[in-house]
Protein backbone atom coordinates (compact mmCIF):
# COMPACT_ATOMS: atom_id res chain seq x y z
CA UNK A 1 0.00 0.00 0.00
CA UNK A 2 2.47 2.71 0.82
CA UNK A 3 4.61 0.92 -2.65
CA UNK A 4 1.85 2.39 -4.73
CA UNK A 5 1.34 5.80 -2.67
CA UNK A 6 5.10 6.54 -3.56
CA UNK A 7 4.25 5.29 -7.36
CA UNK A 8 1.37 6.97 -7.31
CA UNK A 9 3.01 10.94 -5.63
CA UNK A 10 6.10 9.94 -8.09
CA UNK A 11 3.81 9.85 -10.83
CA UNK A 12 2.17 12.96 -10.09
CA UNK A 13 5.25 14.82 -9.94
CA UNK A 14 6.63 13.61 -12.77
CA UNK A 15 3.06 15.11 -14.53
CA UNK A 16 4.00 17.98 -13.42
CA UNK A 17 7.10 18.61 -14.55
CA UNK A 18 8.06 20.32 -17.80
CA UNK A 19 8.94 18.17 -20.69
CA UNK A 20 12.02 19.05 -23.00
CA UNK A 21 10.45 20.22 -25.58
CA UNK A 22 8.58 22.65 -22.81
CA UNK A 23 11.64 23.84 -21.53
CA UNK A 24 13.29 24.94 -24.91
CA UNK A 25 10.20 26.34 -25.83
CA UNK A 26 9.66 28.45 -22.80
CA UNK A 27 13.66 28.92 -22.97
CA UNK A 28 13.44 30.53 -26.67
CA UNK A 29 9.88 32.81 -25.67
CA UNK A 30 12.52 33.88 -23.34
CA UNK A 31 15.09 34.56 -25.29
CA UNK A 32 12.60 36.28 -27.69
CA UNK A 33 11.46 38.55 -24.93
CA UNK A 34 15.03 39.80 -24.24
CA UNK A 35 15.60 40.14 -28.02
CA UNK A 36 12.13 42.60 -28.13
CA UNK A 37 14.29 45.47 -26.02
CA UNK A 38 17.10 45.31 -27.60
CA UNK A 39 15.71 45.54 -31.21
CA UNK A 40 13.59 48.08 -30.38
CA UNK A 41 16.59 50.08 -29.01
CA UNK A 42 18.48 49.67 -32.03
CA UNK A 43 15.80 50.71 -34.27
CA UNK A 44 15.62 53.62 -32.08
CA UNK A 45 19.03 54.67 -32.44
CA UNK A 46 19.18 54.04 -36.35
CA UNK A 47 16.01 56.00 -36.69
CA UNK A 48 17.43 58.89 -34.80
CA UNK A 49 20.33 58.84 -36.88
CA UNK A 50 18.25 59.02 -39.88
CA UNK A 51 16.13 61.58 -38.23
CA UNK A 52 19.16 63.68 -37.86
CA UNK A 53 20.68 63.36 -41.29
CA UNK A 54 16.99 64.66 -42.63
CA UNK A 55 17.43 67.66 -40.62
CA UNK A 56 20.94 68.32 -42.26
CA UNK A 57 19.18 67.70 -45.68
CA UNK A 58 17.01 69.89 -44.85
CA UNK A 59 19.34 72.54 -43.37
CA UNK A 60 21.76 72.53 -45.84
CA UNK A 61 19.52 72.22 -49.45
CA UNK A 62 17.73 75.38 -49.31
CA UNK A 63 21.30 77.67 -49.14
CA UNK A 64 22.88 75.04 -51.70
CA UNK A 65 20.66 75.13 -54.41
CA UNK A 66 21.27 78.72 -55.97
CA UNK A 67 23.22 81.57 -55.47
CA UNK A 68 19.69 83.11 -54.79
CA UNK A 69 19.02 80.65 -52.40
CA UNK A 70 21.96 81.56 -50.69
CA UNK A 71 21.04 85.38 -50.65
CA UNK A 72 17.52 84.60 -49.42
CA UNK A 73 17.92 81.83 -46.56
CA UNK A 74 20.06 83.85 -44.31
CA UNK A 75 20.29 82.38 -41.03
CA UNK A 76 18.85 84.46 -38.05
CA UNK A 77 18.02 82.19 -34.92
CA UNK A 78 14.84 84.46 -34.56
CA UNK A 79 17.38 88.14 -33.78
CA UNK A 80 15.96 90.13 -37.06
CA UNK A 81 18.37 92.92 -38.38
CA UNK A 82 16.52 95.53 -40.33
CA UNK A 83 19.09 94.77 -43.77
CA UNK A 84 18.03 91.61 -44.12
CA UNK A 85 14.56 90.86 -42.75
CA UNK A 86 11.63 91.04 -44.87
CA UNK A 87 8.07 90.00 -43.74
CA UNK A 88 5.01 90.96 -45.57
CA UNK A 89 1.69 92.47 -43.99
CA UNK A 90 -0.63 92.82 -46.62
CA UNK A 91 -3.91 91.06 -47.34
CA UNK A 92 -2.64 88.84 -49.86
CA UNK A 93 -0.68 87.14 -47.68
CA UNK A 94 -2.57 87.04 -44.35
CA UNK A 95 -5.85 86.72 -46.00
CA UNK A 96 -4.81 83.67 -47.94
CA UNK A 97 -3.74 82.39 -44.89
CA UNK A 98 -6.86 82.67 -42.96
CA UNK A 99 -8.46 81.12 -46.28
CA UNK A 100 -6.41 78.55 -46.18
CA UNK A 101 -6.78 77.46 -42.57
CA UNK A 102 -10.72 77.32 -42.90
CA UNK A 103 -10.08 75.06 -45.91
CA UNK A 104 -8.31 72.44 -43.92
CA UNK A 105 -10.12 72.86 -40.68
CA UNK A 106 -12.72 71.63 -42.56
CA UNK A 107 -10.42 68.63 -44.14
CA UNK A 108 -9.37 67.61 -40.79
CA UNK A 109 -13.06 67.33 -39.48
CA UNK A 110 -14.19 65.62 -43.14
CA UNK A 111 -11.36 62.79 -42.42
CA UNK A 112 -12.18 62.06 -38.79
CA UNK A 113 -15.50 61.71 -39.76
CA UNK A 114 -14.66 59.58 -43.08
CA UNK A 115 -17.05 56.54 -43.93
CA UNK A 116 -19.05 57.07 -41.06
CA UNK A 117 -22.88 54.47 -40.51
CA UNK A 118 -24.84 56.72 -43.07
CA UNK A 119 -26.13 56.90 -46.32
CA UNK A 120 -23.53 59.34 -47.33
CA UNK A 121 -20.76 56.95 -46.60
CA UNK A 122 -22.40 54.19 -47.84
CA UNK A 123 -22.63 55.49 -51.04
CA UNK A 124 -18.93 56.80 -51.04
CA UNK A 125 -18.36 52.90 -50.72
CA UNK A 126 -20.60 51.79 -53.40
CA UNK A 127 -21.84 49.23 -50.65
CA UNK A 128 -24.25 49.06 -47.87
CA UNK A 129 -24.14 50.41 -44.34
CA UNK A 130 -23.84 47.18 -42.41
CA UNK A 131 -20.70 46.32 -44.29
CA UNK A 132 -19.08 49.48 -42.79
CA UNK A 133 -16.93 48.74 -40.16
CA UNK A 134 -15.40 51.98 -38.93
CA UNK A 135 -13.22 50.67 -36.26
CA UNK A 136 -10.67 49.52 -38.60
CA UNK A 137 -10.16 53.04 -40.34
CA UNK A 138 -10.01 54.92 -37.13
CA UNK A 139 -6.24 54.98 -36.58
CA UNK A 140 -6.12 56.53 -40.55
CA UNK A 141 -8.95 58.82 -39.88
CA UNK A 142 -7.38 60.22 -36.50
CA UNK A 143 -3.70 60.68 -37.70
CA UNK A 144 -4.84 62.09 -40.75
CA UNK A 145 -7.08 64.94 -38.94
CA UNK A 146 -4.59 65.59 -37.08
CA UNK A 147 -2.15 65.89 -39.70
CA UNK A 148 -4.63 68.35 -41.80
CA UNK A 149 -5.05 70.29 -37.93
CA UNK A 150 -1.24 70.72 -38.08
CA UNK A 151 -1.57 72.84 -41.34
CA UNK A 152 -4.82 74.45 -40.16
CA UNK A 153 -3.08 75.97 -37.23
CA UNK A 154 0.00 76.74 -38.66
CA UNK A 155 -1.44 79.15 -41.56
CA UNK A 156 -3.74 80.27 -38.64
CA UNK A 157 -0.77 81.06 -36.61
CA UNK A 158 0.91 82.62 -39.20
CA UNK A 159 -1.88 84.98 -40.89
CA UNK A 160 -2.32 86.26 -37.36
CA UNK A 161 1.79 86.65 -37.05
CA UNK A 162 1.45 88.84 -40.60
CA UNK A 163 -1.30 90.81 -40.04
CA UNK A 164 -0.01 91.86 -36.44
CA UNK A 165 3.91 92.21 -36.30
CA UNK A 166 5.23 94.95 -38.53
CA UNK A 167 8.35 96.40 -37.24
CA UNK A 168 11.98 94.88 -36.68
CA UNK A 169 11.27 95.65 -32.89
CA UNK A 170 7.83 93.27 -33.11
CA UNK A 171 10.04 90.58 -34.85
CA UNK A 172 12.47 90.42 -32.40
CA UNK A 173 9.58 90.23 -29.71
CA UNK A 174 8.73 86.91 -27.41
CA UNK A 175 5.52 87.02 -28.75
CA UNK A 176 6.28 86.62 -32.34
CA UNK A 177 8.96 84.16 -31.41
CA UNK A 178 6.51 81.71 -30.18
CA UNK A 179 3.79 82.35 -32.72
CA UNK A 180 6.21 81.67 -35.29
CA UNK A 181 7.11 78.76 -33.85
CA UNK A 182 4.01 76.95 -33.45
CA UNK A 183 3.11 78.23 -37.18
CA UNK A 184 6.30 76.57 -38.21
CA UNK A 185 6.48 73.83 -35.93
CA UNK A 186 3.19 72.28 -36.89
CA UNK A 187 4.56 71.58 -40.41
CA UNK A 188 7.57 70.06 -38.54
CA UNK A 189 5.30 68.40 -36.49
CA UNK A 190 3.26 67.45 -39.33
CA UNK A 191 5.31 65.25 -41.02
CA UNK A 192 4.93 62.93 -37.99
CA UNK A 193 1.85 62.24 -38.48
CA UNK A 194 2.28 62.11 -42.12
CA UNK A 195 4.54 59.21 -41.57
CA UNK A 196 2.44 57.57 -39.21
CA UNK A 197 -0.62 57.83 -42.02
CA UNK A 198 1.33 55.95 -44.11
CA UNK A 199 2.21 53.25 -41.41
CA UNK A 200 -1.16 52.87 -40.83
CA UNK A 201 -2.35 51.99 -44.79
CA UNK A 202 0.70 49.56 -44.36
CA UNK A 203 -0.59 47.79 -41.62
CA UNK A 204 -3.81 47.57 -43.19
CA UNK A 205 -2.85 46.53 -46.52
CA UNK A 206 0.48 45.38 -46.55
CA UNK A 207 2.15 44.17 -43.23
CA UNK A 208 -1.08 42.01 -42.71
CA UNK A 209 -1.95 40.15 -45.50
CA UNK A 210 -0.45 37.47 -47.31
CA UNK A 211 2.90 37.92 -49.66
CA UNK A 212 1.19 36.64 -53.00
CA UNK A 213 -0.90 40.12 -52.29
CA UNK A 214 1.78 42.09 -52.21
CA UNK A 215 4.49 43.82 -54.47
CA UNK A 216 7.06 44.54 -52.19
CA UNK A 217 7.70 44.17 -48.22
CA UNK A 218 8.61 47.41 -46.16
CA UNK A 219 10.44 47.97 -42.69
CA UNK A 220 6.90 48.93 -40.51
CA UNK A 221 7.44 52.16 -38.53
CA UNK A 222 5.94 52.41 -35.15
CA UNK A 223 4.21 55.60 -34.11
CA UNK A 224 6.99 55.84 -31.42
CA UNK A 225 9.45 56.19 -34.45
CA UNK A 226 7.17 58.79 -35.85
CA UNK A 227 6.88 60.44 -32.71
CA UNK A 228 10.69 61.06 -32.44
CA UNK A 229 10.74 62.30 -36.00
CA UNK A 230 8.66 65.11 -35.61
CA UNK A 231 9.49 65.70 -32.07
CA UNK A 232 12.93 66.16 -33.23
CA UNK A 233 12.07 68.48 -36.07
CA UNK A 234 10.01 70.95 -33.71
CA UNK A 235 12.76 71.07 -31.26
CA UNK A 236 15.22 71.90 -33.94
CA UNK A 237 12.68 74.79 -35.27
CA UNK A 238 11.82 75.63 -31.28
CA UNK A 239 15.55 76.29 -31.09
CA UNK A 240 15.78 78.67 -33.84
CA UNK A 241 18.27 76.33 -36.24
CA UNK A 242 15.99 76.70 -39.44
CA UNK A 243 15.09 80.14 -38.46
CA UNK A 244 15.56 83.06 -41.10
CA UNK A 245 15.99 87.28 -41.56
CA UNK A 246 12.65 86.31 -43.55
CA UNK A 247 10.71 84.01 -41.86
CA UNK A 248 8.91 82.73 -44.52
CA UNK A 249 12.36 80.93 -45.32
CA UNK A 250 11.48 78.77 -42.57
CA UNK A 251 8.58 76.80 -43.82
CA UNK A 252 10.34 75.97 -46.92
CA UNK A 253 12.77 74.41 -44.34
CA UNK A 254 10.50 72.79 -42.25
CA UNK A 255 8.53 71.10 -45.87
CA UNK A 256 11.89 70.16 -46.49
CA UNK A 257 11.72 68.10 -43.56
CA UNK A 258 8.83 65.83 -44.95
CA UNK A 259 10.80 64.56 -47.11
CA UNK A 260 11.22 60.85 -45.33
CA UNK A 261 7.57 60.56 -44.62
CA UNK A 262 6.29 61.56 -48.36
CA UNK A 263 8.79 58.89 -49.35
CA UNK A 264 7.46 56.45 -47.24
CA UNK A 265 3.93 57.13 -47.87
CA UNK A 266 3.93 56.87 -51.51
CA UNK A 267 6.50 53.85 -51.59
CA UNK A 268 3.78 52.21 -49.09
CA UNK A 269 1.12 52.95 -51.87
CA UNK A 270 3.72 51.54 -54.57
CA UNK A 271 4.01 48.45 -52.56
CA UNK A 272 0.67 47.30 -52.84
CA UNK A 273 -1.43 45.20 -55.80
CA UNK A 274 -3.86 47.21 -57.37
CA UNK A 275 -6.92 45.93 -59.53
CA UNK A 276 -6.81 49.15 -61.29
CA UNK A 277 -3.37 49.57 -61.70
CA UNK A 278 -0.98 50.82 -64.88
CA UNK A 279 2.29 48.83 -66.18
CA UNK A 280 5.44 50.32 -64.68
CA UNK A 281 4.31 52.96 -62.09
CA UNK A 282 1.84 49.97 -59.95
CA UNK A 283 1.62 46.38 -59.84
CA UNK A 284 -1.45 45.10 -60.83
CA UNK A 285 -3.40 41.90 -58.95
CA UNK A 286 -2.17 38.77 -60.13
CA UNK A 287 -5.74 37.14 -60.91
CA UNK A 288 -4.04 33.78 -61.28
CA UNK A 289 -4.47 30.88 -58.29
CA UNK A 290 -6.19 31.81 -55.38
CA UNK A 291 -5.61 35.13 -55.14
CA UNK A 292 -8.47 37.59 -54.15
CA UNK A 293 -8.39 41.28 -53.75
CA UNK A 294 -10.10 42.35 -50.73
CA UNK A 295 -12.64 44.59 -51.14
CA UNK A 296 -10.56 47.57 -49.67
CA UNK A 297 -8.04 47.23 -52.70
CA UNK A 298 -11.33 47.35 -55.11
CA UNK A 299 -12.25 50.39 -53.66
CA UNK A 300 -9.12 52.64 -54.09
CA UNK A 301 -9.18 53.54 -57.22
CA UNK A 302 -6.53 54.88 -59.55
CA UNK A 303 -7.29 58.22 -59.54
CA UNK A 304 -7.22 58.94 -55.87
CA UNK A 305 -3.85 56.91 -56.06
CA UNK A 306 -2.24 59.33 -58.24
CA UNK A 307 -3.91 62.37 -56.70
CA UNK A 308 -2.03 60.74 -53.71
CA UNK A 309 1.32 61.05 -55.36
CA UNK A 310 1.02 64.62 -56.95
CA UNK A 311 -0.30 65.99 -53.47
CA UNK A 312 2.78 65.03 -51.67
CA UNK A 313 5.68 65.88 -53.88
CA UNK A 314 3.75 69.23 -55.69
CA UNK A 315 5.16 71.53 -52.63
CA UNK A 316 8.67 69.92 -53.65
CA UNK A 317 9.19 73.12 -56.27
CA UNK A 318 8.30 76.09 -53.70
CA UNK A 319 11.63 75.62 -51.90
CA UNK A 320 13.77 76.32 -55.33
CA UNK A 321 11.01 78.53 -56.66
CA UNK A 322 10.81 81.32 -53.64
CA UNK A 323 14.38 82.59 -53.53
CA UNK A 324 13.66 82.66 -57.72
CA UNK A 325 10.62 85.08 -57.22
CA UNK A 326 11.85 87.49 -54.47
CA UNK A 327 15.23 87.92 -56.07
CA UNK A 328 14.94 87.95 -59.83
CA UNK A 329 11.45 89.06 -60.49
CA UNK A 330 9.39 92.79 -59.93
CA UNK A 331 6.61 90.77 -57.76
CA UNK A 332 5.58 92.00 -54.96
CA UNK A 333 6.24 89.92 -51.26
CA UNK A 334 2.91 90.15 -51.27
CA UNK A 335 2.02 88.31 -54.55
CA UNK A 336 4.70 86.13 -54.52
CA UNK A 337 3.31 84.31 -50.85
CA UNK A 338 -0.12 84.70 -52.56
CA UNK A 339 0.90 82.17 -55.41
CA UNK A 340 2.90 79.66 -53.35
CA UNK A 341 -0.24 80.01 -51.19
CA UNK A 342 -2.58 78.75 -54.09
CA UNK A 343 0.14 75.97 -54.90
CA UNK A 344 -0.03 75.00 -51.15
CA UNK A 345 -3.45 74.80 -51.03
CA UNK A 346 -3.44 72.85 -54.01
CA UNK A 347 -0.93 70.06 -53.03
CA UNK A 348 -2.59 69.87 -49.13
CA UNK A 349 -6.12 69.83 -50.80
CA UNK A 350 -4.96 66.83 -53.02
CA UNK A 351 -3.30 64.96 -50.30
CA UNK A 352 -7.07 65.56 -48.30
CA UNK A 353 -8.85 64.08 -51.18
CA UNK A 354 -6.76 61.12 -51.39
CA UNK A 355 -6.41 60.67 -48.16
CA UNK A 356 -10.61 60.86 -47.11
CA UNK A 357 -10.74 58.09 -49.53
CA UNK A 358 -8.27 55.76 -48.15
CA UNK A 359 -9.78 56.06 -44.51
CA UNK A 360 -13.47 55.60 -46.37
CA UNK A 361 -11.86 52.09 -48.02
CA UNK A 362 -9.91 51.06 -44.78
CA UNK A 363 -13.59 51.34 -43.22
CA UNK A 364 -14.26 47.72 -45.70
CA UNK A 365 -11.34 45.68 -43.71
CA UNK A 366 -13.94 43.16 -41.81
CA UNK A 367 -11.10 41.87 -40.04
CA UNK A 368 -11.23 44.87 -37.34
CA UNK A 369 -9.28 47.68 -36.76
CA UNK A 370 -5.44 48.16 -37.74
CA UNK A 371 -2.76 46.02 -35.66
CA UNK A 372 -1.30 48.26 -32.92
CA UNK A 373 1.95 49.47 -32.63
């Protein structure tokens, strides 16, 4: 009797203990989990390093590029000298501005609200209401209001800065300081959460679904990544190292700066299978095997696509164009922030269009929301 009481407590424990196979699997989760800290560390540090060779880029093109860039980007760390500093206070440039920051006020509410439960959004879709799931655009709809906010309030910022400082002594005032700053450092801060729009239509139709889907794989870039991008950017316009004698020079600086995330958005776009899509510029579906576009690819179509494209890079010819137009030309200051204005508005009010109409298709992913960073 007390034999089989020891076979039968030996037995137990023996049940209870971990197997081999057990122990190297727990052993490699392990491993895994120490791996998780130290990748994400190094991916930290690379990114910063490419964060900081951006800002170089984008310190050292606009002075580069011309002999009239180099006459017009003079540095000035925001201390204005009456030789060199030009800022315009008439309508055309202030008024545009407040135009302009109405316009995307309206583009950041339009996106948040994107493919909403109603008629309106069902029809956007071309499908019914109940196959509307608007969890799964939210992240795109969020980060892309708040990327249209970020040009909202900087024109806001800066129509008021034009219509209200006038003299060297205002320039070199606190208050202008820091209403320049947040009127430049929401573009800075902008390209953030440009970035982290793309990331999102990655995640969505890229980084989770199959390979046979896809054209090409990407490195996925966590919001955190994103974060320090922009962060960095506004600290470096905070701390006066892209400001100017004219402080318009600054936003050229600070587009400059966007220069990672448009490339990242539009190779994102590049990387997926279209049903639409044209010979050389996209990669069409490959309708052969089991291969079926989901309906979010169906609904993207071509035109919003290339809209996409033209929005982002159509600012890219303001930075060599402005130092062109004050220099060599008989415009006024006035007139010549007027037309880069309508050009702005332009390339912002395509990226809006395109935009709304990726968070209305990411609103057909029945497989919920986005994965999370």
């Amino acid at each position: 009797m007390c034999q089989n009481t020891e076979f039968i407590g030996r037995d137990a424990k023996m049940a209870t203990m971990p197997t081999i196979n057990e122990i190297d699997h727990r052993s490699e989760g392990n491993a895994n989990d120490m791996k998780a800290p130290k990748n994400t560390l190094v991916q930290i540090l690379m990114w910063s390093v490419l964060t900081f060779i951006s800002k170089e880029f984008s310190v050292f093109l606009p002075t580069s590029q011309s002999h009239a860039g180099a006459k017009t980007f003079v540095h000035a760390g925001y201390h204005y000298d009456q030789n060199h500093s030009s800022f315009d206070n008439t309508i055309l440039t202030w008024g545009t501005d407040y135009i302009i920051a109405v316009i995307f006020t309206y583009a950041g509410i339009s996106c948040l609200q994107a493919a909403n439960k109603t008629a309106k959004g069902a029809k956007v879709l071309n499908t019914n209401t109940n196959e509307i799931n608007e969890q799964a655009s939210k992240g795109l709809r969020v980060r892309s209001s708040l990327l249209f906010s970020c040009y909202a309030v900087s024109v806001l910022s800066g129509g008021y800065a034009h219509y209200t400082f006038k003299t060297i002594e205002e320039l070199n005032s606190m208050q202008f300081r820091i209403c320049w700053i947040i009127c430049v450092g929401c573009v800075t801060a902008a390209g953030g959460f440009m970035g982290s729009c793309g990331s999102q239509i990655y995640l969505a139709m890229n980084h989770s679904v199959a390979k046979e889907k896809v054209r090409f794989r990407l490195v996925h870039v966590s919001d955190l990544l994103w974060f320090i991008y922009g962060g960095f950017m506004t600290y470096v316009c905070a701390n006066g190292e892209i400001s100017y004698q004219r402080p318009a020079c600054d936003i050229f600086v600070a587009g400059t700066s966007q220069f990672v995330p448009t490339v990242f958005c539009v190779l994102v776009v590049l990387s997926i299978k279209w049903t639409d899509a044209k010979p050389i510029l996209e990669a069409p579906v490959d309708m052969i095997g089991n291969v079926n576009p989901s309906a979010m690819i169906k609904a993207i179509k071509r035109s919003y696509r290339y809209t996409f494209y033209i929005g982002l890079f159509l600012n890219a010819p303001l930075l060599p164009s402005y130092p062109q137009l004050v220099q060599n030309t008989n415009l006024s200051l006035g007139q010549v922030n007027a037309l880069l204005h309508l050009n702005l508005t332009i390339a912002w009010g395509m990226q809006a269009i395109s935009l709304r109409h990726f968070c209305t298709a990411l609103s057909l992913n029945r497989e919920g929301s986005s994965k999370k960073d």
